[in-house]
Protein backbone atom coordinates (compact mmCIF):
# COMPACT_ATOMS: atom_id res chain seq x y z
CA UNK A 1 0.00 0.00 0.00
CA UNK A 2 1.10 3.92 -1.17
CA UNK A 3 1.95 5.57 2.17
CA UNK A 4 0.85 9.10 2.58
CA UNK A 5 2.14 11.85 1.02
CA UNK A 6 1.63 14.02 3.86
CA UNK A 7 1.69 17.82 1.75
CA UNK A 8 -0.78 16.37 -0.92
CA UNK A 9 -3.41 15.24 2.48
CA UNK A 10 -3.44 18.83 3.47
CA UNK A 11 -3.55 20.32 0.04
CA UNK A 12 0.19 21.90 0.35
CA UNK A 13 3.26 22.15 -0.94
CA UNK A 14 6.57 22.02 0.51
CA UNK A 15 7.02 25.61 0.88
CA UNK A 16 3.79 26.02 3.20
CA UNK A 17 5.15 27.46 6.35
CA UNK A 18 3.77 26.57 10.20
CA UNK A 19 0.45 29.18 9.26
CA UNK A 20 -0.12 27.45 6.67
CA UNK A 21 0.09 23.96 7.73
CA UNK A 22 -2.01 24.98 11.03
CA UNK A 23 -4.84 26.38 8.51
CA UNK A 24 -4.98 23.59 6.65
CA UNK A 25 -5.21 20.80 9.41
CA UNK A 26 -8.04 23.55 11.13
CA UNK A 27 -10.36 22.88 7.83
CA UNK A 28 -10.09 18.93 7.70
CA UNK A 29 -10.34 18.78 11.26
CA UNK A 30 -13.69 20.45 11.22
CA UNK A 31 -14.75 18.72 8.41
CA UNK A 32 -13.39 14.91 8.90
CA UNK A 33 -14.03 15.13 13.00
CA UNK A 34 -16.04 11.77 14.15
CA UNK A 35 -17.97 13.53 16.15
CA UNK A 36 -19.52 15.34 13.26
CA UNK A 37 -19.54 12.41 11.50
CA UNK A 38 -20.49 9.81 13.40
CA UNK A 39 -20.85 5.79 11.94
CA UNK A 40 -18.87 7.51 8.78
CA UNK A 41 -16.05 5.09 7.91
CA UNK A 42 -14.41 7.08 5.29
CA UNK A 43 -14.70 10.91 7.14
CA UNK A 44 -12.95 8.60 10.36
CA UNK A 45 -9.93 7.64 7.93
CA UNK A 46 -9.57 11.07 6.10
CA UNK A 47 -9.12 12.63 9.55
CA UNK A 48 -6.67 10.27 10.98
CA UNK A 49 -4.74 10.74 7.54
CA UNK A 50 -4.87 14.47 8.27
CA UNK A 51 -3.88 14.31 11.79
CA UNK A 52 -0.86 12.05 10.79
CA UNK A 53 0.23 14.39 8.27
CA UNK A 54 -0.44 17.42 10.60
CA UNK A 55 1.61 15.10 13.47
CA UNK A 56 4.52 15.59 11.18
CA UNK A 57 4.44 19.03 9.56
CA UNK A 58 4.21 20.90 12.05
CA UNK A 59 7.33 19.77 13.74
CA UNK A 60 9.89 21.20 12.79
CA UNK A 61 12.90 18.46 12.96
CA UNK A 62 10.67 15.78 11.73
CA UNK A 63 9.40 17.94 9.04
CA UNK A 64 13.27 18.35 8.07
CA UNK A 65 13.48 15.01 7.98
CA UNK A 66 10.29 14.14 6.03
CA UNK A 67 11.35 16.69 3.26
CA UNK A 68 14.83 14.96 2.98
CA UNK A 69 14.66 11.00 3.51
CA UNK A 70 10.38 11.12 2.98
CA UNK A 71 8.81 8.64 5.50
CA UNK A 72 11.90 6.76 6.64
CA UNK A 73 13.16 10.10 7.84
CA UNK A 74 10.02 9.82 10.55
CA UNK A 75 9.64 5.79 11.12
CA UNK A 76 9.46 5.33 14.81
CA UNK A 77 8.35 8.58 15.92
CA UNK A 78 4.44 6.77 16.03
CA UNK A 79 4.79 4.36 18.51
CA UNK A 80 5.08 0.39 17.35
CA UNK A 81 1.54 0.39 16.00
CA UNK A 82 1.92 3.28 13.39
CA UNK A 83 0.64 6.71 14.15
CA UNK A 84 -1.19 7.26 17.24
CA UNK A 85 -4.17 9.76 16.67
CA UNK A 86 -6.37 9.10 19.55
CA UNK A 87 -5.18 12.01 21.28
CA UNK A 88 -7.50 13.96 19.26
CA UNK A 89 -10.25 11.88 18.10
CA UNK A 90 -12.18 11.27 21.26
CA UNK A 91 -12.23 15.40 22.06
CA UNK A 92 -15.44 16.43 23.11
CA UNK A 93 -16.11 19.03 21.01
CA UNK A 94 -14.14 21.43 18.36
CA UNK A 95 -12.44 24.00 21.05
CA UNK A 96 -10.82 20.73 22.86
CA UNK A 97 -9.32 19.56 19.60
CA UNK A 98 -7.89 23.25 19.08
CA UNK A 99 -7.11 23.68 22.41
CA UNK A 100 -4.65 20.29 22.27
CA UNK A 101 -3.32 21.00 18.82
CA UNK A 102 -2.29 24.75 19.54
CA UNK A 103 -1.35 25.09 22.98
CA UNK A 104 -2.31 25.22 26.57
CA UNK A 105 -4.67 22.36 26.73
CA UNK A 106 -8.74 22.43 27.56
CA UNK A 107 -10.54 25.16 26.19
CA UNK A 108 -9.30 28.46 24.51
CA UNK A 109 -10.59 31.83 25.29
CA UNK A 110 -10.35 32.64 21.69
CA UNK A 111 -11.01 30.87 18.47
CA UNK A 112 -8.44 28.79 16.08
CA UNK A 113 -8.28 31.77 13.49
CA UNK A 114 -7.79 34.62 16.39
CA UNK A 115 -6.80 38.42 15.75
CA UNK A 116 -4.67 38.72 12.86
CA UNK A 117 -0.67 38.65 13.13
CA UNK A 118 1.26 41.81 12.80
CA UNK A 119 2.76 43.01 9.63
CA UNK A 120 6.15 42.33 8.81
CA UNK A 121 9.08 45.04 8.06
CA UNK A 122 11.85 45.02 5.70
CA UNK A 123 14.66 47.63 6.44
CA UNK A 124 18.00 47.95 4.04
CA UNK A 125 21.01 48.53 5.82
CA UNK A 126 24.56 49.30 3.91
CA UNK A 127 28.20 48.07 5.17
CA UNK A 128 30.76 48.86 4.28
CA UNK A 129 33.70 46.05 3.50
CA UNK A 130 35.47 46.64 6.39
CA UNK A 131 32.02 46.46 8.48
CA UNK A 132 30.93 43.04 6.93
CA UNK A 133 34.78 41.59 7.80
CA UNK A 134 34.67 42.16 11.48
CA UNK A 135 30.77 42.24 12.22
CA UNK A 136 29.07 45.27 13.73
CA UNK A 137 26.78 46.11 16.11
CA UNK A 138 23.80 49.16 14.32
CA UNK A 139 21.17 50.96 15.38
CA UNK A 140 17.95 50.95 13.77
CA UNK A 141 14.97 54.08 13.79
CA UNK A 142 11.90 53.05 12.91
CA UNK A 143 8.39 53.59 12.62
CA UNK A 144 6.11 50.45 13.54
CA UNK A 145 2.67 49.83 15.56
CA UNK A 146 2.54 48.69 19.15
CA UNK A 147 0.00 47.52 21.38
CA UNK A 148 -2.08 50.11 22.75
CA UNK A 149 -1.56 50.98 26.33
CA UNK A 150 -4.91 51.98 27.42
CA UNK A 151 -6.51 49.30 26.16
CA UNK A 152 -3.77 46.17 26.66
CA UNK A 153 -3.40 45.77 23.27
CA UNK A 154 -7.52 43.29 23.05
CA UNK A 155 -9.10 47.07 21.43
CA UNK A 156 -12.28 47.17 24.19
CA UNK A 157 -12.55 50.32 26.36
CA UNK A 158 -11.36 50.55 29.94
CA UNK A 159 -13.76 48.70 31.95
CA UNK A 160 -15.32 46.67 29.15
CA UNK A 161 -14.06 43.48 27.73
CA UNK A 162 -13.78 42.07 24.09
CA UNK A 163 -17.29 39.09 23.60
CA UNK A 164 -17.26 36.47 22.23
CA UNK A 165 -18.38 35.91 18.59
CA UNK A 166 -22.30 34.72 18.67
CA UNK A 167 -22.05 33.29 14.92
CA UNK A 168 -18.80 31.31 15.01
CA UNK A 169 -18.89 30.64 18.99
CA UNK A 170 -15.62 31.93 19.63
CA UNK A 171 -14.19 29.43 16.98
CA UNK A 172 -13.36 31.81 14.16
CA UNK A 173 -14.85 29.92 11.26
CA UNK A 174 -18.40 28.79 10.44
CA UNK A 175 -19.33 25.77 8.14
CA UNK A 176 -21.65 25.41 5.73
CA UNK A 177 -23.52 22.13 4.51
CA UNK A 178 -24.95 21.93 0.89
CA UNK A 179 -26.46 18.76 -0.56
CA UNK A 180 -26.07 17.97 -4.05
CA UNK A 181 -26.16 15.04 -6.26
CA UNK A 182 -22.99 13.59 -5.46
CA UNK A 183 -24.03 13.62 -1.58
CA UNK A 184 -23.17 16.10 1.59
CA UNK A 185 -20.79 18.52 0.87
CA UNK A 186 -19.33 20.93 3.92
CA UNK A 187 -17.33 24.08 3.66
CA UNK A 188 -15.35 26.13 6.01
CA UNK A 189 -14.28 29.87 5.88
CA UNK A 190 -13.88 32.74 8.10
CA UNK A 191 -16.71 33.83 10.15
CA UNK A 192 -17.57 36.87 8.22
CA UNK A 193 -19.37 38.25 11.65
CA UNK A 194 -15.68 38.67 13.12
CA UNK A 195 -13.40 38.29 10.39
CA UNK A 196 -12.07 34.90 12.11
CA UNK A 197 -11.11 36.14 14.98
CA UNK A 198 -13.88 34.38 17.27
CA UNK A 199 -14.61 38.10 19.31
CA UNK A 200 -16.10 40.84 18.85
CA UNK A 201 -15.38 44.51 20.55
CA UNK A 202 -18.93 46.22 20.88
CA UNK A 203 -17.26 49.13 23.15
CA UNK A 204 -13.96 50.05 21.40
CA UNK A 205 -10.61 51.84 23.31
CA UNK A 206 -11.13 55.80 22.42
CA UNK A 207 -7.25 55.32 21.58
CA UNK A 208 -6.42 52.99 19.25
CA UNK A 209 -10.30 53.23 18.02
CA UNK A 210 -10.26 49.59 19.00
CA UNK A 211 -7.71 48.48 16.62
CA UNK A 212 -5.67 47.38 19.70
CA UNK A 213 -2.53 49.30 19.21
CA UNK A 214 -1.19 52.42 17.90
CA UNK A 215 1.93 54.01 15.95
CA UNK A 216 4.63 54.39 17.41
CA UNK A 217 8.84 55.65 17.00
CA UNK A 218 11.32 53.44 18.56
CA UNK A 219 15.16 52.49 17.98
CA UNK A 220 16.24 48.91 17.96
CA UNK A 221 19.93 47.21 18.24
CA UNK A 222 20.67 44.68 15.06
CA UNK A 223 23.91 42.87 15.62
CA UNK A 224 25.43 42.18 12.02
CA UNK A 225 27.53 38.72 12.00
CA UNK A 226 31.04 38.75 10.41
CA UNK A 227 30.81 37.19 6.59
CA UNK A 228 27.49 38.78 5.55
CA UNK A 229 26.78 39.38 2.19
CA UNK A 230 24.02 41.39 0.09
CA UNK A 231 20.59 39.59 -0.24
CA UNK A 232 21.33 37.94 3.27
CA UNK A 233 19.20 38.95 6.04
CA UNK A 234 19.10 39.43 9.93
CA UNK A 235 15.40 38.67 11.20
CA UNK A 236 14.25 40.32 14.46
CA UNK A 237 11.41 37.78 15.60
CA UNK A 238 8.51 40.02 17.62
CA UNK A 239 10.23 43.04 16.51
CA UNK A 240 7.74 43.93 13.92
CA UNK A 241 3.98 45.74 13.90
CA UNK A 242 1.58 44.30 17.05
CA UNK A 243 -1.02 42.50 15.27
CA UNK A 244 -4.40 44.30 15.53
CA UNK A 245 -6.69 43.25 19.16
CA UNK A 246 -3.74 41.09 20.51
CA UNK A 247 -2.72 39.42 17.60
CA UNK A 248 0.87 38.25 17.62
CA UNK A 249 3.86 40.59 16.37
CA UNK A 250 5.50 40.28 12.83
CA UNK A 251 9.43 40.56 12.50
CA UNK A 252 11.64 42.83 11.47
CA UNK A 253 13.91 41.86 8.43
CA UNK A 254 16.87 43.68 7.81
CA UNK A 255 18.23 43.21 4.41
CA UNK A 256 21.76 43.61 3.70
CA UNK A 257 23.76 45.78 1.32
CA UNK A 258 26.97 46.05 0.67
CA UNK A 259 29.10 49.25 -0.47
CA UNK A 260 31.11 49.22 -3.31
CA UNK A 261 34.76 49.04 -2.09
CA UNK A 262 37.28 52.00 -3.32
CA UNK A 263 40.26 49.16 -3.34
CA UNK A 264 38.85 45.88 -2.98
CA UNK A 265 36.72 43.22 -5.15
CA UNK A 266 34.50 40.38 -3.16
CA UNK A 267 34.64 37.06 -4.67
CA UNK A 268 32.40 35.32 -2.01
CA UNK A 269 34.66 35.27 0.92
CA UNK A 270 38.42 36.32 -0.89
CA UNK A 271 39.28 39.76 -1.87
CA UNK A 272 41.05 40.98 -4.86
CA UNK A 273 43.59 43.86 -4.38
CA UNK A 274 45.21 45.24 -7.55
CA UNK A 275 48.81 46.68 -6.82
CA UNK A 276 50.54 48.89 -9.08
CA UNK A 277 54.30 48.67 -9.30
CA UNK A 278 57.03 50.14 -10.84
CA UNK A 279 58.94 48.06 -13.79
CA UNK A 280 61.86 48.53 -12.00
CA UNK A 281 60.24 46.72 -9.07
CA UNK A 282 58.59 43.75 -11.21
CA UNK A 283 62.73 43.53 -13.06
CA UNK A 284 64.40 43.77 -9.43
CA UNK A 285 62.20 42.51 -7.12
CA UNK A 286 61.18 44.42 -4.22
CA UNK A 287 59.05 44.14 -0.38
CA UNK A 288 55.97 46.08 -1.45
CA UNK A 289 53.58 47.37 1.81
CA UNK A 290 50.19 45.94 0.89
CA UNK A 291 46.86 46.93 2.63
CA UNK A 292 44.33 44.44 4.10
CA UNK A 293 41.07 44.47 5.69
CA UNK A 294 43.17 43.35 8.78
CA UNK A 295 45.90 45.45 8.26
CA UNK A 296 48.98 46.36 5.74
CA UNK A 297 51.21 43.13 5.54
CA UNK A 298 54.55 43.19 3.76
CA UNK A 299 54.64 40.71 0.71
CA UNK A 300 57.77 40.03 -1.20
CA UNK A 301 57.74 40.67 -5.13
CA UNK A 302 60.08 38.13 -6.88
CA UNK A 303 62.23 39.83 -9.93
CA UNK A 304 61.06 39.30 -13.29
CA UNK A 305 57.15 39.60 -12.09
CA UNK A 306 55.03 39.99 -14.42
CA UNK A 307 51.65 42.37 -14.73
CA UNK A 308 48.45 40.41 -14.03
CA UNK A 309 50.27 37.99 -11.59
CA UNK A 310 48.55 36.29 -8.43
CA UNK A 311 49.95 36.33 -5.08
CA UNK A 312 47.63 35.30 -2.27
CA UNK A 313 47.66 36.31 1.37
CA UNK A 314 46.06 33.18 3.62
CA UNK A 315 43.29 34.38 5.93
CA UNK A 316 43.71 38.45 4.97
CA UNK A 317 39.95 37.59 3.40
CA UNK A 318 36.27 37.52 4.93
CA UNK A 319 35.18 35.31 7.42
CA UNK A 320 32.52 32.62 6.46
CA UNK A 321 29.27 33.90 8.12
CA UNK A 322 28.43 30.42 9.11
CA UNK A 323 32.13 30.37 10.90
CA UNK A 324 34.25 28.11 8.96
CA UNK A 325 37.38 29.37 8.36
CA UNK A 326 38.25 32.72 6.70
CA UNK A 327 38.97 34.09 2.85
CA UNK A 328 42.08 35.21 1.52
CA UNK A 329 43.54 38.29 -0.08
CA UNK A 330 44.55 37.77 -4.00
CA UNK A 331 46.99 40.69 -4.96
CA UNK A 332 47.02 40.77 -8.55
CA UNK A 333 50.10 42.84 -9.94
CA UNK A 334 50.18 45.68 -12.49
CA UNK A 335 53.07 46.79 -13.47
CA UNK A 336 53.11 50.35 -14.22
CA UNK A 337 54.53 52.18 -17.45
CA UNK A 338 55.53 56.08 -16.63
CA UNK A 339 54.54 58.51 -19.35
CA UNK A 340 56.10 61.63 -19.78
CA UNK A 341 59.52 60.70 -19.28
CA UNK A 342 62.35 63.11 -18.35
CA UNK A 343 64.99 63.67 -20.65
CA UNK A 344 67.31 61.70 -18.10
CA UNK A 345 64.28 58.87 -17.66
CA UNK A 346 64.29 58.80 -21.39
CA UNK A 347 67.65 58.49 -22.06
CA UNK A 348 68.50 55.70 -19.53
CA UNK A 349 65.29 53.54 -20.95
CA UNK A 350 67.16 53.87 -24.33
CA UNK A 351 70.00 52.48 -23.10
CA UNK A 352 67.94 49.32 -21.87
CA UNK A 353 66.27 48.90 -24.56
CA UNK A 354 69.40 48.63 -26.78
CA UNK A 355 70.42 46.47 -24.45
CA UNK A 356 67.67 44.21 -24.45
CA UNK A 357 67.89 44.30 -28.24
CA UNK A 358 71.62 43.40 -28.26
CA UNK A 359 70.61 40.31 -26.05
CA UNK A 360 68.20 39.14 -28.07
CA UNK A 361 70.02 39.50 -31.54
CA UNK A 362 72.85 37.32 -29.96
CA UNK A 363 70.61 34.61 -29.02
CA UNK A 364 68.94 34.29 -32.43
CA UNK A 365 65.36 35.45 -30.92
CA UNK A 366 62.98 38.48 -31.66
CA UNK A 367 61.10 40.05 -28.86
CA UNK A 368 58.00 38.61 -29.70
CA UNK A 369 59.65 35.43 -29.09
CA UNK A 370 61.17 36.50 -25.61
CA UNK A 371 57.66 37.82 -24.77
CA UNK A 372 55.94 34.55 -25.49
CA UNK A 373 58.78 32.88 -23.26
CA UNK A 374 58.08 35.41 -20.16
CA UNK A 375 54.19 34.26 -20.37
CA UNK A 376 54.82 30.72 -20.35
């Protein structure tokens, strides 16, 4: 027998996140539940096939290991008789079931929908290189809603209390059941009385006008790991707008970008420095003073270097954000040809040159051919 796939029972896909997978379970449960459907074979096996799948999902390590080795990733986390759903199917009514799945037990004072959460914020914040090599600690102003604090965030006036929803019952969504040729069919949506939040506020906070909270200016601390990069993010969990009437807080993302370095090149987590040098330095040799992100570093220039060569400085790179290890610095050499010579500059590269010409006459090569031996 096919086993379960446990996204297809609930009508998801693998990027449905805990919300999600919580809504989803919600409308089965209320439709499959045997005690709504009592002596019904099929709604009985539907809902213990949603309650596995929910069982699963909306953990999050054995969801990790469902979406990577499928069901052998979660064999033996049932018990030795397969998956054990009893613990909801003998609930008394709908509010027990919610009450087990989503915390605290017994009855809930509020339905499975509840106010809505808060809305999240995204913030861009710009490093610079040297900032995103050593990690940095920023301040962020911004603008977001908070609960109100006349109120206590539930949007009812002082002395008055938020009721509870006579269409839905408190639960947040209301069914409805249509007959048609092919049999019973039930649906579930949001109570349009209180927009699924299972309470209504009949004497609202003067305020927040019984939205619950109200705008407000704050300043929060971000700290910035070593090794970020644009397009990664820092979230802030509960740092975002209060959700309406007590609903729970969004986060605060803060996006990353980068500067544009004066000097230095990224390449993940290496830098590329270019450093110009004289010809006399590239013919000689020389100890050339190089900068770093972690400070200048002498590095030794071999004679006869030529332009576009590669030296590389271990560790003088980024750290990896997820800390292993540290990039390196790649000094790429340019050697540098003066323009307007002096008369003495000009005279003395004469001389070289027919030097360099006398050379190469006596060993039978032109200086194309003593070019294409300096490049390998």
């Amino acid at each position: 027998m096919a086993k379960l796939d446990y996204y297809e029972v609930l009508g998801l896909d693998k990027s449905a996140d805990q919300d999600r997978i919580k809504g989803a379970y919600r409308k089965l449960a209320l439709k499959y539940h045997p005690d709504r459907n009592p002596d019904d074979s099929e709604a009985e096996a539907s809902f213990k096939e949603a309650s596995e799948a929910y069982e699963v999902l909306s953990d999050e390590e054995k969801k990790a290991n469902y979406d990577r080795f499928g069901h052998a990733g979660v064999q033996g986390n049932f018990g030795n008789g397969g998956f054990q759903w009893s613990d909801f199917s003998h609930a008394t009514d709908f509010e027990d079931i919610f009450g087990n799945i989503f915390g605290g037990g017994g009855r809930r004072s509020r339905g499975p929908s509840g106010p809505p959460k808060g809305r999240d914020l995204r913030i861009a914040l710009t490093l610079s290189l040297e900032e995103v090599t050593v990690g940095v600690e920023k301040k962020i102003n911004l603008q977001r809603m908070k609960g109100c604090d006349v109120c206590g965030g539930d949007g009812a006036a002082p002395g008055s209390t938020p009721k509870q929803c006579q269409t839905c019952g408190g639960i947040g969504q209301v069914q409805q059941v249509s007959r048609s040729f092919f049999g019973q069919q039930v649906t579930v949506g949001a109570c349009p009385t209180c927009q699924g939040e299972g309470q209504m506020v009949s004497d609202p906070c003067r305020e927040c006008a019984g939205e619950g909270r109200v705008r407000d200016k704050t300043t929060i601390t971000v700290r910035i790991p070593a090794g970020v990069s644009t397009g990664n993010y820092i979230p802030l969990r509960g740092q975002g707008d209060a959700g309406p009437r007590g609903g729970s807080p969004g986060d605060v993302l803060v996006f990353i970008e980068e500067e544009e370095h004066e000097h230095y090149t990224r390449e993940g987590n290496d830098v590329i420095y270019r450093l110009p040098i004289s010809i006399s330095q590239a013919a000689l040799g020389d100890e050339a003073e190089v900068p770093t992100l972690h400070g200048a570093v002498k590095m030794k220039i071999p004679e006869g270097t030529q332009t576009g060569r590669v030296f590389r400085l271990r560790g003088k790179g980024i750290p990896d954000v997820d800390g292993r290890g540290i990039g390196d610095q790649l000094v790429e050499v340019l050697v540098w040809t003066p323009t307007q010579l002096t008369p003495e500059e000009r005279r003395l590269f004469g001389e070289l040159d027919e030097i360099h010409q006398q050379r190469a006459s006596s060993e039978g090569k032109s200086f194309i051919d003593r070019m294409l031996e300096a490049f390998g």
